[in-house]
PDB file of N, CA and C in Angstrom:
ATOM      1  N   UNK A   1       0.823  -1.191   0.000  1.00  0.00           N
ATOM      2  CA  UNK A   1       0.000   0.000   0.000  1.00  0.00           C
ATOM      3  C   UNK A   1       0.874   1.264   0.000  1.00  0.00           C
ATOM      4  N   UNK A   2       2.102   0.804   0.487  1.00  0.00           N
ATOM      5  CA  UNK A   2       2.580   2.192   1.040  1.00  0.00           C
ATOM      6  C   UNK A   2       3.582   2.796  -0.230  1.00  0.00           C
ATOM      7  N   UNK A   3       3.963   1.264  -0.876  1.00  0.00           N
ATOM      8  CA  UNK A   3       4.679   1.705  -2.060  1.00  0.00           C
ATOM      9  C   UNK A   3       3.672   2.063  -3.109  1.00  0.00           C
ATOM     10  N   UNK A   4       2.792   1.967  -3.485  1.00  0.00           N
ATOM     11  CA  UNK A   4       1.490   1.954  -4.570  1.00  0.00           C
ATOM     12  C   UNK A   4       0.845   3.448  -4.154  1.00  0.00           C
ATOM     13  N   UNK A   5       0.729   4.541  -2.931  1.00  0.00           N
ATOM     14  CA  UNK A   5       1.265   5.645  -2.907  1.00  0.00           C
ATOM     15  C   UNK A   5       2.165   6.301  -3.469  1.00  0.00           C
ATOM     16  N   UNK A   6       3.609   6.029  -2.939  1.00  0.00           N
ATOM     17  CA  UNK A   6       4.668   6.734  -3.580  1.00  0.00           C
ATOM     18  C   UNK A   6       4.593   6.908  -5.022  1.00  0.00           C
ATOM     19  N   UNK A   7       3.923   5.580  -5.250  1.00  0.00           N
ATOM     20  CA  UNK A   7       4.204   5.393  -7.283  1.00  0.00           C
ATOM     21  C   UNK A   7       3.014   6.604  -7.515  1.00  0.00           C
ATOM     22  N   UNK A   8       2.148   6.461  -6.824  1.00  0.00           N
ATOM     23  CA  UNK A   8       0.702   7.359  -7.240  1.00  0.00           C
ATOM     24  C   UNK A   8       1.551   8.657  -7.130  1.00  0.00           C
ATOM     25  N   UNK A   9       1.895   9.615  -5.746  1.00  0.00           N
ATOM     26  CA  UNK A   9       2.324  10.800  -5.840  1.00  0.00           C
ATOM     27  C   UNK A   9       3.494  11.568  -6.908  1.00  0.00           C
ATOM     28  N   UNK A  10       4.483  10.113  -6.779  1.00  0.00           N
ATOM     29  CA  UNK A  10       5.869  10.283  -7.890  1.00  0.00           C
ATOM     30  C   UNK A  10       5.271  10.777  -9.185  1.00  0.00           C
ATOM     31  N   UNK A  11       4.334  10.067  -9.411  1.00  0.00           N
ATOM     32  CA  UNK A  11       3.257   9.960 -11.553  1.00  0.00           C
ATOM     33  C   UNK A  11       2.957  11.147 -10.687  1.00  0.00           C
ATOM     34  N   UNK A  12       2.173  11.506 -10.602  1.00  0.00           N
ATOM     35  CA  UNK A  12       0.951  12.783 -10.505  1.00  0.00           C
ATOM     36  C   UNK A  12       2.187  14.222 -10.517  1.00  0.00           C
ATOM     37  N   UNK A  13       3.509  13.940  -9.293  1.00  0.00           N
ATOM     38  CA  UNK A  13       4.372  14.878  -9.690  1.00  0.00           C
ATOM     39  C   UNK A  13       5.328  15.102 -11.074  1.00  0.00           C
ATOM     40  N   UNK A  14       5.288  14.132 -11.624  1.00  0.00           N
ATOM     41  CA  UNK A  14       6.018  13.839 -13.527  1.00  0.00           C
ATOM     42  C   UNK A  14       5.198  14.631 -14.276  1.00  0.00           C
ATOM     43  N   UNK A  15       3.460  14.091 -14.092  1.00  0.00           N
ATOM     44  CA  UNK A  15       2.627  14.344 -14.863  1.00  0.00           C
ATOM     45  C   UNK A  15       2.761  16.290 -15.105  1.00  0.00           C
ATOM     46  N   UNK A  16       2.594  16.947 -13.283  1.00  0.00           N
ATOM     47  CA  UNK A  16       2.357  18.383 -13.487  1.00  0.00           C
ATOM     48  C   UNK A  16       3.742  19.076 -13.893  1.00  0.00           C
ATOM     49  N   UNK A  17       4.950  18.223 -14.103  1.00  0.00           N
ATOM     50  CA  UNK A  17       5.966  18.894 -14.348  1.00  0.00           C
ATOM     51  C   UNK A  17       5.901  18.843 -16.333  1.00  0.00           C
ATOM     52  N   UNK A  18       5.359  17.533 -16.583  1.00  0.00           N
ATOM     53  CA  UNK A  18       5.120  17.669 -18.282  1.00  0.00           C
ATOM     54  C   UNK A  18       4.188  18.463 -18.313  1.00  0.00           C
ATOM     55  N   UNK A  19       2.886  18.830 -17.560  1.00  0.00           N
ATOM     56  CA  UNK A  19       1.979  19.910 -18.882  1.00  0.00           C
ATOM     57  C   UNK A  19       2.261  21.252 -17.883  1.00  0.00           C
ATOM     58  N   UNK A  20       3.531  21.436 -17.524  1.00  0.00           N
ATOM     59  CA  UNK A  20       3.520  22.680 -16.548  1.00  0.00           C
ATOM     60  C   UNK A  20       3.605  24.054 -18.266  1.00  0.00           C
ATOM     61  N   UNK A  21       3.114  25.191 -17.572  1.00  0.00           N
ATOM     62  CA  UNK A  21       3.013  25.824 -18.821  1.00  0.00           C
ATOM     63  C   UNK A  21       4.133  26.892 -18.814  1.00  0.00           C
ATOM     64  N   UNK A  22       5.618  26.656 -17.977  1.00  0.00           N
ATOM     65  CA  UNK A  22       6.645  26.932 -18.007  1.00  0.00           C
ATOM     66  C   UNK A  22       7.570  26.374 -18.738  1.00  0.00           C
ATOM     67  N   UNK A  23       7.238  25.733 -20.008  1.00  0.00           N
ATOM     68  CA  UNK A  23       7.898  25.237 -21.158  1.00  0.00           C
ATOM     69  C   UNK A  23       8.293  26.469 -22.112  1.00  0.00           C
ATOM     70  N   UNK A  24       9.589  26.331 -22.968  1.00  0.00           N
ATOM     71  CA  UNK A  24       9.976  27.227 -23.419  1.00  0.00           C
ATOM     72  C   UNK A  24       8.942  28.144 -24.345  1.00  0.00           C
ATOM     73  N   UNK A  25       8.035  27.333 -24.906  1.00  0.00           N
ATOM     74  CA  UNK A  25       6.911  28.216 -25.721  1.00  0.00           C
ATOM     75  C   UNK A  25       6.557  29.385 -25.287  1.00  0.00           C
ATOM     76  N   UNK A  26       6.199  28.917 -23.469  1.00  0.00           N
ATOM     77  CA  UNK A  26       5.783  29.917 -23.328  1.00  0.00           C
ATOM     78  C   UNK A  26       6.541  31.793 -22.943  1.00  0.00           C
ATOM     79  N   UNK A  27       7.661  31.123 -23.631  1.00  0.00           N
ATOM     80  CA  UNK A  27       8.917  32.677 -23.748  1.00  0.00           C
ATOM     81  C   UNK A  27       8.368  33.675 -24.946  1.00  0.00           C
ATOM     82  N   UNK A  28       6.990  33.153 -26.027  1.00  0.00           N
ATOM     83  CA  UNK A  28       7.169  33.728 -27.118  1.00  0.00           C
ATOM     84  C   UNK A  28       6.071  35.174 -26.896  1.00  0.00           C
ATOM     85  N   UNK A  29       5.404  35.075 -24.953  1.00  0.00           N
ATOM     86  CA  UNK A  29       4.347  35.839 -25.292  1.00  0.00           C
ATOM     87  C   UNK A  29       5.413  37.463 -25.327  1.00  0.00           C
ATOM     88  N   UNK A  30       4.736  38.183 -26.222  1.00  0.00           N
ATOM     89  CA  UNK A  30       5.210  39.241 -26.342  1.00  0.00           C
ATOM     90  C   UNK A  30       4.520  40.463 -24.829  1.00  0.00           C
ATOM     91  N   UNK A  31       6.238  41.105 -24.328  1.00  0.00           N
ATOM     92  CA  UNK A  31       5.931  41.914 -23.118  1.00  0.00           C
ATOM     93  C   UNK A  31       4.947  42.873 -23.660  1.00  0.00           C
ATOM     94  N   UNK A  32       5.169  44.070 -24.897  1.00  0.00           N
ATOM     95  CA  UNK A  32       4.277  45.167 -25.004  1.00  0.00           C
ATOM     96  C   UNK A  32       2.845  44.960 -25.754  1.00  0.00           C
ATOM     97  N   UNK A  33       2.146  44.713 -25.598  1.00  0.00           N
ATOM     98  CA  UNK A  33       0.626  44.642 -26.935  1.00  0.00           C
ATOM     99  C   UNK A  33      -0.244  45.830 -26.053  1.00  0.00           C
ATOM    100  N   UNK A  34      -0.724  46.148 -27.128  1.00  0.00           N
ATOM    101  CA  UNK A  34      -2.142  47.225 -26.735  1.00  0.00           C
ATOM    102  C   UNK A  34      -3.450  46.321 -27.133  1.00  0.00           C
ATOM    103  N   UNK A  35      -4.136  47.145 -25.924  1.00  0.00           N
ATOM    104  CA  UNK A  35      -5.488  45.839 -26.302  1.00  0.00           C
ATOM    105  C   UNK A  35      -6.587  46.641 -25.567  1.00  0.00           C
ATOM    106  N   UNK A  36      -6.199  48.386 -25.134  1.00  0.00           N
ATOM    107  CA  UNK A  36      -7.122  49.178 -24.910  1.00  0.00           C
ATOM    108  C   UNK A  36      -6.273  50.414 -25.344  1.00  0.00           C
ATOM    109  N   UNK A  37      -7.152  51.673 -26.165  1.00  0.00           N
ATOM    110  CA  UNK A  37      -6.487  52.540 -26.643  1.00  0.00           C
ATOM    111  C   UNK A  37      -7.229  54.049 -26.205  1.00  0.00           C
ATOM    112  N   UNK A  38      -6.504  55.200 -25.894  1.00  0.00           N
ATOM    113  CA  UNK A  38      -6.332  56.443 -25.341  1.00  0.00           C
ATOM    114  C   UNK A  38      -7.376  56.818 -26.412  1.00  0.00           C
ATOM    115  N   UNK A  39      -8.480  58.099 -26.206  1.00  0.00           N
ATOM    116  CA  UNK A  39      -8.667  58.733 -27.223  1.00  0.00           C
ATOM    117  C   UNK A  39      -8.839  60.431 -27.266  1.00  0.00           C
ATOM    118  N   UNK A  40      -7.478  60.696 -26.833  1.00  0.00           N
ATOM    119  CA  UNK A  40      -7.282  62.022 -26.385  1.00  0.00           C
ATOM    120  C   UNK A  40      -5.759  61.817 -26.694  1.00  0.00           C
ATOM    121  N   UNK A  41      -5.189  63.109 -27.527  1.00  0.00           N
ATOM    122  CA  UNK A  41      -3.684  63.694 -27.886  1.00  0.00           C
ATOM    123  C   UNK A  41      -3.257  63.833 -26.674  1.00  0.00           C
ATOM    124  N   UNK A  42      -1.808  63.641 -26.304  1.00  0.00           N
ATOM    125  CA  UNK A  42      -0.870  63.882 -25.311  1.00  0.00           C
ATOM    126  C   UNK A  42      -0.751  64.565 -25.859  1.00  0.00           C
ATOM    127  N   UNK A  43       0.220  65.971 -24.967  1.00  0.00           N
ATOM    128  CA  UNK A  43       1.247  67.116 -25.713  1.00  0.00           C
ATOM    129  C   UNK A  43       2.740  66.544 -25.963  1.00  0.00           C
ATOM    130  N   UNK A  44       3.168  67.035 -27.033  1.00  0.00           N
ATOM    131  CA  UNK A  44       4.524  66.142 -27.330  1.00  0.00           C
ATOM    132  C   UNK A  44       5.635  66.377 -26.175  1.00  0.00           C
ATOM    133  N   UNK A  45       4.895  67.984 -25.730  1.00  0.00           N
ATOM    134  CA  UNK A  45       6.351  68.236 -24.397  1.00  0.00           C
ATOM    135  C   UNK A  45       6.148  67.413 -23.499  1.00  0.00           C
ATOM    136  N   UNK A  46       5.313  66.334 -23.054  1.00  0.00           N
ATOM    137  CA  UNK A  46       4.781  65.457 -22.159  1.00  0.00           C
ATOM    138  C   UNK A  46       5.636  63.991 -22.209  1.00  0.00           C
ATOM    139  N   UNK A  47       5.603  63.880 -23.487  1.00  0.00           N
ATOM    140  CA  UNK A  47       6.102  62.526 -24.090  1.00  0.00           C
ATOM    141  C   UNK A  47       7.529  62.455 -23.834  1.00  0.00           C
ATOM    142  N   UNK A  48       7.797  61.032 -23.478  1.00  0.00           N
ATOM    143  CA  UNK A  48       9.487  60.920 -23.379  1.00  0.00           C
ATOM    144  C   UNK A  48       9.688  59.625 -23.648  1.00  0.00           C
ATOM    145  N   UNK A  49       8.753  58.734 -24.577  1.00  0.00           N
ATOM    146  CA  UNK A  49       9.219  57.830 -25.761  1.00  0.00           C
ATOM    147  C   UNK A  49       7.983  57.283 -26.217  1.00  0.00           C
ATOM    148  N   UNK A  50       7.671  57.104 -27.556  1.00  0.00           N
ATOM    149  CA  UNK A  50       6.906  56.714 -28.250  1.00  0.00           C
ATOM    150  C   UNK A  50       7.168  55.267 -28.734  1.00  0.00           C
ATOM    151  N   UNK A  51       7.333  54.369 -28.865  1.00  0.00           N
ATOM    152  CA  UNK A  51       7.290  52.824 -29.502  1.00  0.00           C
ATOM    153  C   UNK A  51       6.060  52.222 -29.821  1.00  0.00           C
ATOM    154  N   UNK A  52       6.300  51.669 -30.757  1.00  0.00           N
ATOM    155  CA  UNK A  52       5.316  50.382 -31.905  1.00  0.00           C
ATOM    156  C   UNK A  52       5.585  48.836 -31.151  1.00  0.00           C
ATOM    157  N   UNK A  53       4.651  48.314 -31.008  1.00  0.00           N
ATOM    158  CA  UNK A  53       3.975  47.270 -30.634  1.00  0.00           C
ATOM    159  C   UNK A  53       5.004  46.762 -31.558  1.00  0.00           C
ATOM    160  N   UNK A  54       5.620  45.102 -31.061  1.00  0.00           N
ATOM    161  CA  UNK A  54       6.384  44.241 -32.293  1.00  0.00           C
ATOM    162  C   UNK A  54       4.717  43.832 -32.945  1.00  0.00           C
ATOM    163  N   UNK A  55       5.637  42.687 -33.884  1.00  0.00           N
ATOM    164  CA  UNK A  55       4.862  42.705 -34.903  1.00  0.00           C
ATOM    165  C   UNK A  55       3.922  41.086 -34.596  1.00  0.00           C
ATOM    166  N   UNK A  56       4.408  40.666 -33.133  1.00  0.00           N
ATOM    167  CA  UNK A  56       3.581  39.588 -32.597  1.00  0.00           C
ATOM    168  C   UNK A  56       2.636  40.125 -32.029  1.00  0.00           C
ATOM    169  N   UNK A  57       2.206  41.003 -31.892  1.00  0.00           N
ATOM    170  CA  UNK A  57       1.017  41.305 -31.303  1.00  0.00           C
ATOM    171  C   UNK A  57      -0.148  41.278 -32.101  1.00  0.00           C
ATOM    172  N   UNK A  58      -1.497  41.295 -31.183  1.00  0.00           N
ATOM    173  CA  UNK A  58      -2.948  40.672 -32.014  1.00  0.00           C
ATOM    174  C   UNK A  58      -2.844  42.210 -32.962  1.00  0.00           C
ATOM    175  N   UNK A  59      -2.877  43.220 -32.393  1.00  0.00           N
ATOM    176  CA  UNK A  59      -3.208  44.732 -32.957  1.00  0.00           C
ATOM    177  C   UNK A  59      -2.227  45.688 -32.876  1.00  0.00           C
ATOM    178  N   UNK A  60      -1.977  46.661 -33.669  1.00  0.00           N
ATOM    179  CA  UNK A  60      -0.644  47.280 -34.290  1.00  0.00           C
ATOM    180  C   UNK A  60      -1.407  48.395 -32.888  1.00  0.00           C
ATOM    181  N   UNK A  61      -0.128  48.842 -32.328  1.00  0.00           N
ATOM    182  CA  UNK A  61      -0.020  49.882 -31.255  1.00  0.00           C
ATOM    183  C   UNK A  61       0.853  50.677 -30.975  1.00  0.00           C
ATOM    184  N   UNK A  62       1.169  51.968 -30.389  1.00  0.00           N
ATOM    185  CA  UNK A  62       2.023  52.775 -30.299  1.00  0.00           C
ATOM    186  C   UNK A  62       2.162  52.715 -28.364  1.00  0.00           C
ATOM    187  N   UNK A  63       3.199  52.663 -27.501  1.00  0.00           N
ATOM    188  CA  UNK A  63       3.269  52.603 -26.737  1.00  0.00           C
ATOM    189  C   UNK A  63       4.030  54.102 -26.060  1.00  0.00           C
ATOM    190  N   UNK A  64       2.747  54.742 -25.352  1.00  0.00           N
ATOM    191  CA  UNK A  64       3.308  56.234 -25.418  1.00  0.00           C
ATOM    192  C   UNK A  64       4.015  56.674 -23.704  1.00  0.00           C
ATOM    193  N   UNK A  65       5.040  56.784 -23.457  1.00  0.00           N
ATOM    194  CA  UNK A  65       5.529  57.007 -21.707  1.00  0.00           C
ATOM    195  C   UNK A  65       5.478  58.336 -21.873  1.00  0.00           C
ATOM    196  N   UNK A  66       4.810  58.925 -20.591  1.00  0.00           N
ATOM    197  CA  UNK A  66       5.156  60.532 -20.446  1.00  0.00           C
ATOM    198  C   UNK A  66       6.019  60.930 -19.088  1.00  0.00           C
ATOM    199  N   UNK A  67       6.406  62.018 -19.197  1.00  0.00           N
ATOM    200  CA  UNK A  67       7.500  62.442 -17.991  1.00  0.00           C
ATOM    201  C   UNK A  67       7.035  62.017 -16.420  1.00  0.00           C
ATOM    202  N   UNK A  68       6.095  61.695 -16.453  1.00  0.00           N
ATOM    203  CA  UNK A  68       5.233  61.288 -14.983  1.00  0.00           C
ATOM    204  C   UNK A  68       5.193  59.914 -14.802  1.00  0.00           C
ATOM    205  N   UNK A  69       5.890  59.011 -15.821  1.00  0.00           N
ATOM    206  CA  UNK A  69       6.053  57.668 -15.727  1.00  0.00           C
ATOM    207  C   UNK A  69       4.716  57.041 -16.080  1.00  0.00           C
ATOM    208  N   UNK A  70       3.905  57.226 -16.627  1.00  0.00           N
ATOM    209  CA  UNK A  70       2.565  56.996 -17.233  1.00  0.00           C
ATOM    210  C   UNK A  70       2.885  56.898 -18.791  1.00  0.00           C
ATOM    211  N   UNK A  71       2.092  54.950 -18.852  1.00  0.00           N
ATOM    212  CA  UNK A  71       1.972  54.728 -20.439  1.00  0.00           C
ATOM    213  C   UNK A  71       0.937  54.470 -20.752  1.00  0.00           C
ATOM    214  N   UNK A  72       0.516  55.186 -22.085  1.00  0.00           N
ATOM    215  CA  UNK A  72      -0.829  54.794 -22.521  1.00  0.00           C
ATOM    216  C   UNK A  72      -0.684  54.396 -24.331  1.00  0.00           C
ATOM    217  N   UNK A  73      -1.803  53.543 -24.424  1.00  0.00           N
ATOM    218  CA  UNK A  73      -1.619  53.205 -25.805  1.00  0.00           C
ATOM    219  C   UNK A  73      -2.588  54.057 -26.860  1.00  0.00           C
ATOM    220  N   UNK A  74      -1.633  54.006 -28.028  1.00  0.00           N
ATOM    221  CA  UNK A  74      -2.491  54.672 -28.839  1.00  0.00           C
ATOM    222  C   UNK A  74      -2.628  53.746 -30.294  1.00  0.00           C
ATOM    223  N   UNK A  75      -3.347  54.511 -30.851  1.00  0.00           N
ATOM    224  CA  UNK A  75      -3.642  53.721 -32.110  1.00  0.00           C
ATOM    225  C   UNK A  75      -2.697  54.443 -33.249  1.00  0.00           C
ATOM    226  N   UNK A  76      -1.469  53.979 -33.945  1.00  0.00           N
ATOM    227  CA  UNK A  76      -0.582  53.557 -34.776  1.00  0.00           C
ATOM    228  C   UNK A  76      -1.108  55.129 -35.901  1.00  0.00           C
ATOM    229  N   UNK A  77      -2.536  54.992 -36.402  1.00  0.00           N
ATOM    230  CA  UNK A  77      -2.842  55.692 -37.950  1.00  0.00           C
ATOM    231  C   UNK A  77      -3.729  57.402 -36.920  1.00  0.00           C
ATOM    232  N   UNK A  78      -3.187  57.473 -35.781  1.00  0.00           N
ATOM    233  CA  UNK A  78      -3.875  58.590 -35.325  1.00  0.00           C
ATOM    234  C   UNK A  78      -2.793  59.759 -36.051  1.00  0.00           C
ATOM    235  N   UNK A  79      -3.155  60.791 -36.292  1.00  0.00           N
ATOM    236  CA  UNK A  79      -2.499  62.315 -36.843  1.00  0.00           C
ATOM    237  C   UNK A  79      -1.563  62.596 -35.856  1.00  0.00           C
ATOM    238  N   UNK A  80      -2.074  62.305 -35.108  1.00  0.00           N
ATOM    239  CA  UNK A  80      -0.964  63.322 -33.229  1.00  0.00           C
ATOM    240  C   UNK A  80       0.247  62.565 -33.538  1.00  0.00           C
ATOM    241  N   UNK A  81      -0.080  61.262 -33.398  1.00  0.00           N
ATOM    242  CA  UNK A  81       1.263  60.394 -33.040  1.00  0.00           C
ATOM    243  C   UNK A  81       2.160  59.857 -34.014  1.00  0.00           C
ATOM    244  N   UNK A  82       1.720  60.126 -35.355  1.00  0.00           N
ATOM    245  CA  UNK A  82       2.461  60.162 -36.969  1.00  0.00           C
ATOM    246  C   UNK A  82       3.558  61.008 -36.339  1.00  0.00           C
ATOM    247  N   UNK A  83       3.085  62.470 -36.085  1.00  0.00           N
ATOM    248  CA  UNK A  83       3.786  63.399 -36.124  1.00  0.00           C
ATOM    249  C   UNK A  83       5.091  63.559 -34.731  1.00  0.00           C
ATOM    250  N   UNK A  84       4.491  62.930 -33.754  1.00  0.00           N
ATOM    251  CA  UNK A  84       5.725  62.807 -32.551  1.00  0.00           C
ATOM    252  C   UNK A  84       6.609  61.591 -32.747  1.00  0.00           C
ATOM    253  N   UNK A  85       5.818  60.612 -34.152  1.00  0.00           N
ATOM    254  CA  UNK A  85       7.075  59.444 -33.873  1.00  0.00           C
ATOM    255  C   UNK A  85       8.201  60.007 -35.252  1.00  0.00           C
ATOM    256  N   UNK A  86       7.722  61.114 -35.909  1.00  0.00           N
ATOM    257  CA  UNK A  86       8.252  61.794 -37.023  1.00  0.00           C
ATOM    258  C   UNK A  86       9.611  62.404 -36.570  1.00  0.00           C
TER     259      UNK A  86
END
């Protein structure tokens, strides 16, 4: 009985180490995506870096930091942000 335990706990600990979802795949999620977007212009004197979403993400995004340590996303084809990533 006591060995027919061990074998039970040993499997059940194999088992959660194969479908653990700390397998290398899961390195591919991308850190920046936008998936809610601003709909109000920052002032550019505000801004202190503008970046584009890579190109793994579900939706193309602009990732906007302002001097107050605040990021908000914007949408890529807006007029404001053509011109500050210009």
């Amino acid at each position: 009985m006591r060995a027919s335990s061990l074998c039970l706990g040993l499997g059940l600990v194999l088992l959660m180490a194969w479908t653990s979802e700390a397998q290398p795949g899961a390195l591919a999620v991308p850190e920046r995506c936008c998936f809610n977007f601003i709909d109000f212009a920052i002032p550019p004197n505000k801004i202190v870096t503008a970046l584009k979403t890579g190109s793994h993400c579900p939706v193309a995004g602009v990732v906007v930091a302002t001097k107050k340590g605040l990021e908000f996303c914007v949408k890529p084809d807006e007029a404001w942000i053509k011109k500050v990533i210009e």
